[in-house]
N, C-alpha and C. Protein backbone atom coordinates (compact mmCIF):
# COMPACT_ATOMS: atom_id res chain seq x y z
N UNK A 1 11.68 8.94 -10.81
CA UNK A 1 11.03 9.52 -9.67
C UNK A 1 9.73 10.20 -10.07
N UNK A 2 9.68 10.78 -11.14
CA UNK A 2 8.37 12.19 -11.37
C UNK A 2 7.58 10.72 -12.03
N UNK A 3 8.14 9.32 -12.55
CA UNK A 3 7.01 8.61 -12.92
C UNK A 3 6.20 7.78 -11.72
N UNK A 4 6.93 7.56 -10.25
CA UNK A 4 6.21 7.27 -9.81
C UNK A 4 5.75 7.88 -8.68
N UNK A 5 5.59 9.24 -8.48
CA UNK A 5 4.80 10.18 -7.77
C UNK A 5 3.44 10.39 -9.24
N UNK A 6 3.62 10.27 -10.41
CA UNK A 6 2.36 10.35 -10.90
C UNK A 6 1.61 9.45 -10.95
N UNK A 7 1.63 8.10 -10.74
CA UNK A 7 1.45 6.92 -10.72
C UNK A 7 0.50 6.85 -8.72
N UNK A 8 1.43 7.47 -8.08
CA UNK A 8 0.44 7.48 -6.65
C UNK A 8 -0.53 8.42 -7.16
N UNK A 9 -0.69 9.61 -7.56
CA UNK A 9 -1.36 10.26 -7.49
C UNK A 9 -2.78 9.85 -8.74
N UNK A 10 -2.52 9.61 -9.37
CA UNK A 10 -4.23 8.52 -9.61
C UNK A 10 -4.95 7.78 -9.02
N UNK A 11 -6.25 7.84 -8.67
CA UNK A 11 -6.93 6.84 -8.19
C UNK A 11 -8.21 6.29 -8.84
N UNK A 12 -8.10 4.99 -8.28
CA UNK A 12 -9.29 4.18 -9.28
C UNK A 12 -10.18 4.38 -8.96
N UNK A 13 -11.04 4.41 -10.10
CA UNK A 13 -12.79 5.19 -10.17
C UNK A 13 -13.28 4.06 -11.13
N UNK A 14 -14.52 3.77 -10.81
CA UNK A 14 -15.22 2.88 -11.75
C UNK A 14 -15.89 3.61 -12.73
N UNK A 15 -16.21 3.16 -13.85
CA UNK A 15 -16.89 3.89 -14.96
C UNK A 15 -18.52 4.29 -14.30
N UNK A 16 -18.70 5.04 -15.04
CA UNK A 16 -19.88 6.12 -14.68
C UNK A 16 -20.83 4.74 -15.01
N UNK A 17 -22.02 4.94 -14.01
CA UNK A 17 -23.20 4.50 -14.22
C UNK A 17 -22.99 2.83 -13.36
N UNK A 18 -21.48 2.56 -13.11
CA UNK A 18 -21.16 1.34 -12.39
C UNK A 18 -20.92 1.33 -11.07
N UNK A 19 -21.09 2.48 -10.56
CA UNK A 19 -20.37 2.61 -8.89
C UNK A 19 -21.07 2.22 -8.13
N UNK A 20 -22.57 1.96 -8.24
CA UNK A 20 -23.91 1.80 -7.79
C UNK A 20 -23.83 0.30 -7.48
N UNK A 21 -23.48 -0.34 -8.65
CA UNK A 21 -23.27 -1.65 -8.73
C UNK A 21 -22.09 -2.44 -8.15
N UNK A 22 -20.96 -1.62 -7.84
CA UNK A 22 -19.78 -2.05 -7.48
C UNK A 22 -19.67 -2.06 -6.39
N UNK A 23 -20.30 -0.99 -5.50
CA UNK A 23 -20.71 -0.51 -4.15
C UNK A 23 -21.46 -1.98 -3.65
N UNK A 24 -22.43 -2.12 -4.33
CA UNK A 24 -23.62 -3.21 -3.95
C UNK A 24 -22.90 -3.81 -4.00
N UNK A 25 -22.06 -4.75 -4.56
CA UNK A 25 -21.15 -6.36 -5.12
C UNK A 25 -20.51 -6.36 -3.82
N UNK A 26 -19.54 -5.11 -3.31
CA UNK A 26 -18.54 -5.42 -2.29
C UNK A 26 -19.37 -5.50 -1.24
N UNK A 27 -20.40 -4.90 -1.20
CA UNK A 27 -21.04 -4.87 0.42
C UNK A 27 -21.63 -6.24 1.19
N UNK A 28 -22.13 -7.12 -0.49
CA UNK A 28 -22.55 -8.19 -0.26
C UNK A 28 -21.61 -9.19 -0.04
N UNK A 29 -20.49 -9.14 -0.51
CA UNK A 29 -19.45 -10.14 -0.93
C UNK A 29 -18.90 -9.75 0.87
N UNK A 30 -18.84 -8.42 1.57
CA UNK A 30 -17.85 -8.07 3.04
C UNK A 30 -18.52 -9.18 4.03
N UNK A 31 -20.09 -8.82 3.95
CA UNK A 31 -21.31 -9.03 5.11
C UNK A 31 -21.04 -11.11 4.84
N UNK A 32 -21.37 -10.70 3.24
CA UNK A 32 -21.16 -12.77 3.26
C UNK A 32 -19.88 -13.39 3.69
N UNK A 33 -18.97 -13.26 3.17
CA UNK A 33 -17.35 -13.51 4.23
C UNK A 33 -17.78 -13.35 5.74
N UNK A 34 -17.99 -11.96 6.47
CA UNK A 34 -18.28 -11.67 7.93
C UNK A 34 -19.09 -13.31 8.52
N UNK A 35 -20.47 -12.81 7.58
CA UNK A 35 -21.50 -14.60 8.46
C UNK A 35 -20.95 -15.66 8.20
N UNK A 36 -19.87 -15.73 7.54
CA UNK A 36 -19.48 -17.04 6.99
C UNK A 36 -18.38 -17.06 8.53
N UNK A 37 -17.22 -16.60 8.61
CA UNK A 37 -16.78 -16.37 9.42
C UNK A 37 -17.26 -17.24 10.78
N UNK A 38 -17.82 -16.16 11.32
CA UNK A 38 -18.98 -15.93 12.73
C UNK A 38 -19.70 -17.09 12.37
N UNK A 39 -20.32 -17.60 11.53
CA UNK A 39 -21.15 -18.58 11.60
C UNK A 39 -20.16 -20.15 12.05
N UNK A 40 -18.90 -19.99 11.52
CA UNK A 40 -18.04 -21.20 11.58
C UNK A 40 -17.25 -21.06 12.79
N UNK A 41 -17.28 -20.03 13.15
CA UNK A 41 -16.62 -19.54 14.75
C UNK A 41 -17.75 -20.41 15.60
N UNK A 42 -18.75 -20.00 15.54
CA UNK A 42 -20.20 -20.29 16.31
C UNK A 42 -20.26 -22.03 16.26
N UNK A 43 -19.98 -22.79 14.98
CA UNK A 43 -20.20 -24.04 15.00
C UNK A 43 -19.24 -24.87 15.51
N UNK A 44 -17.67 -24.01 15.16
CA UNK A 44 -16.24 -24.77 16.13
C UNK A 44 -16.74 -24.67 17.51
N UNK A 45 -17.22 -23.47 17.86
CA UNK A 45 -17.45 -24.16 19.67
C UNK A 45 -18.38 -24.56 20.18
N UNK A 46 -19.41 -24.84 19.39
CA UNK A 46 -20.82 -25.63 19.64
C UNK A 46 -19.29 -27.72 19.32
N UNK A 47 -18.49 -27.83 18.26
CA UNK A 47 -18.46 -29.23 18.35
C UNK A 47 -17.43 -29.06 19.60
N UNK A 48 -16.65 -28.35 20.05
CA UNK A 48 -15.73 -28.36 21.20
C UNK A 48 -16.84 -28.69 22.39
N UNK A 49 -17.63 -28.02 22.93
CA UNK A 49 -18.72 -28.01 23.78
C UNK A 49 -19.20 -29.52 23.87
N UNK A 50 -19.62 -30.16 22.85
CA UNK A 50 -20.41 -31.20 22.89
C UNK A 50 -19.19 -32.22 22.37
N UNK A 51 -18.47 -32.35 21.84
CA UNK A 51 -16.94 -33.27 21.84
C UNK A 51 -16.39 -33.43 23.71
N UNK A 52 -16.27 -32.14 24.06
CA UNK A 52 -15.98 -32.34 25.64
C UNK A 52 -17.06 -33.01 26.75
N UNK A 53 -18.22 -32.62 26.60
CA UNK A 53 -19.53 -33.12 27.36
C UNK A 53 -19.69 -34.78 26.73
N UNK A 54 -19.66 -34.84 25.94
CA UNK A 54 -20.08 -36.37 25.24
C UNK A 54 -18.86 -37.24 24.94
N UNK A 55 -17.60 -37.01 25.51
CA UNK A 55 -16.35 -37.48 25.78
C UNK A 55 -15.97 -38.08 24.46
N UNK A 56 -16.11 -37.39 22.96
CA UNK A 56 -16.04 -37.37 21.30
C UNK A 56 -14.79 -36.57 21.33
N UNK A 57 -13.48 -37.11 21.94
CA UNK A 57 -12.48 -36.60 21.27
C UNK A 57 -12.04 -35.73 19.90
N UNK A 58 -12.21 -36.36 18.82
CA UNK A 58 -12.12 -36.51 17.73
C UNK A 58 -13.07 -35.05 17.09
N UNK A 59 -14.37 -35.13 17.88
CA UNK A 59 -15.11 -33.58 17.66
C UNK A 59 -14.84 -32.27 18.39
N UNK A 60 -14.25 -32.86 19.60
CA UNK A 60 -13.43 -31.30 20.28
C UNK A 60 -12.27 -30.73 19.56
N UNK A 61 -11.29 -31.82 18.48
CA UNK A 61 -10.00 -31.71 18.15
C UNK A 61 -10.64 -30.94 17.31
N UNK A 62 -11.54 -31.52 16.15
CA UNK A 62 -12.17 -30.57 15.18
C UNK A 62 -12.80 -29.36 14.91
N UNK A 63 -13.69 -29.35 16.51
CA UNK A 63 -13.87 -27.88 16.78
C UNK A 63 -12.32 -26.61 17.29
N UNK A 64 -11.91 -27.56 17.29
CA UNK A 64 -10.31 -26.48 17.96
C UNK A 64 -9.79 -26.23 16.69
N UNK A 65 -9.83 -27.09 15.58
CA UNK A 65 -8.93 -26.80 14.45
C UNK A 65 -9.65 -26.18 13.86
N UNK A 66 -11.14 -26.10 13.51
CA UNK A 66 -11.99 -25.13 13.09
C UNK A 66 -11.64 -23.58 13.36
N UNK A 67 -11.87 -23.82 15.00
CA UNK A 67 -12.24 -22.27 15.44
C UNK A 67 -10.48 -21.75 14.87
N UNK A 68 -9.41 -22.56 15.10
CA UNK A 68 -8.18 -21.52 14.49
C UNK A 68 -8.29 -21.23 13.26
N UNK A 69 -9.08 -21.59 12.43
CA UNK A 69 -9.77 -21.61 10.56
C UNK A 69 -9.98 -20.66 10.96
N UNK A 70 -10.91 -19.98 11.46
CA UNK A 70 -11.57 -18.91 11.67
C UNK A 70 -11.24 -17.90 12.01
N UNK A 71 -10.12 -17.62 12.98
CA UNK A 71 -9.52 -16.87 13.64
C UNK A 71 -8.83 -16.45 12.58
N UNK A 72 -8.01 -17.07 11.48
CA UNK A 72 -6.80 -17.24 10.67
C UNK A 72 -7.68 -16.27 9.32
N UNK A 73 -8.83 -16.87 9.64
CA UNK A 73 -9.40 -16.09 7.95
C UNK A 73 -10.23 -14.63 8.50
N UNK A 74 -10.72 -14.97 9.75
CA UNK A 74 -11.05 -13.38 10.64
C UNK A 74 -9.57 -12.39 9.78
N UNK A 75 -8.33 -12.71 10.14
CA UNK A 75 -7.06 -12.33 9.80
C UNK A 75 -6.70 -11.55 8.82
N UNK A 76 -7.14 -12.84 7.79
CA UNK A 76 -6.54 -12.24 6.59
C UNK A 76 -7.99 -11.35 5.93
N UNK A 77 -9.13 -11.34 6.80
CA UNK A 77 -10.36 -10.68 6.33
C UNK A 77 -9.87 -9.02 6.39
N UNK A 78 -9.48 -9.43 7.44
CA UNK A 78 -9.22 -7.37 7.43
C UNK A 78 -7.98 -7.11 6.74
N UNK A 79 -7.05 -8.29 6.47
CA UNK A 79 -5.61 -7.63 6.04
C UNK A 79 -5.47 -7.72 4.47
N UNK A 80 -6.63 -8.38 3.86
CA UNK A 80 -7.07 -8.75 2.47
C UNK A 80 -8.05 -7.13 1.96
N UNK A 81 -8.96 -6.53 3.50
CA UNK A 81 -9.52 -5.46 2.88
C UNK A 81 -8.82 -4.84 2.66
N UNK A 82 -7.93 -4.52 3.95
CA UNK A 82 -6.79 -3.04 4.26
C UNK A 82 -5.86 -3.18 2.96
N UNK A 83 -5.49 -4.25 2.20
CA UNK A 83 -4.49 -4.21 0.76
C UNK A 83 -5.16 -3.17 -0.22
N UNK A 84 -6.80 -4.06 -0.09
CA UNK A 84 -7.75 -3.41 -1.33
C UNK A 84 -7.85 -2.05 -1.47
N UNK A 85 -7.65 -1.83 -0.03
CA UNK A 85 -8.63 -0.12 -0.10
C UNK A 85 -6.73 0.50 -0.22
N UNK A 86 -6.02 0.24 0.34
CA UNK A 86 -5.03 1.15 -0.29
C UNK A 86 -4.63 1.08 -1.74
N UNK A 87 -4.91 -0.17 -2.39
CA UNK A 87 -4.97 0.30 -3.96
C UNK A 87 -5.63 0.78 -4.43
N UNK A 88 -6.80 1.22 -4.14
CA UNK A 88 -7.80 1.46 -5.01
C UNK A 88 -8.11 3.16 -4.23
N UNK A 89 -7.14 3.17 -2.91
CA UNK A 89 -7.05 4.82 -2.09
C UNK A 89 -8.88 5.35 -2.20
N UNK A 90 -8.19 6.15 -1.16
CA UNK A 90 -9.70 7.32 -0.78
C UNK A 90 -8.94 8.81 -0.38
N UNK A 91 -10.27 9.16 -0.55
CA UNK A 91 -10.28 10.79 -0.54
C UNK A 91 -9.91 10.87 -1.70
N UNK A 92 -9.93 10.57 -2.86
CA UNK A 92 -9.54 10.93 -4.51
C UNK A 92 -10.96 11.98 -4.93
């Protein structure tokens, strides 16, 4: 028991002079996932749109299976952060 109440009570800190850099890495790596996302959300219903108008079966099916890609990794986007940040905790 007293080993793993000391074990919560640490939290991870990056070495001095790296936080600057680590800060930068995740911010770029959140925003690039986000447009990646949104950008493939945006292109599943541009081929649904024009699969339905231009009677392209085959490109509406693809935009439908897309946009659930998207939805699915929207998903695990926040449930992949929310893991991170409780290991690595705040307010330390």
């Amino acid at each position: 028991m007293i080993i793993v109440e000391s074990i919560n009570n640490v939290c991870a800190q990056a070495p001095g002079g790296v936080q600057q850099y680590a800060d930068m890495l995740l911010a770029w790596v959140k925003w690039g996932v986000a447009v990646l996302i949104i950008a493939g959300g945006f292109v599943s219903v541009g081929a649904i749109i024009i699969g339905r108008l231009a009677t392209m079966s085959r490109a509406a099916q693809m935009g439908a299976s897309g946009l659930f890609w998207c939805v699915l990794a929207a998903v695990a986007y926040v449930t992949i952060y929310g893991v991170l940040w409780a290991i690595v905790g705040k307010g330390c």
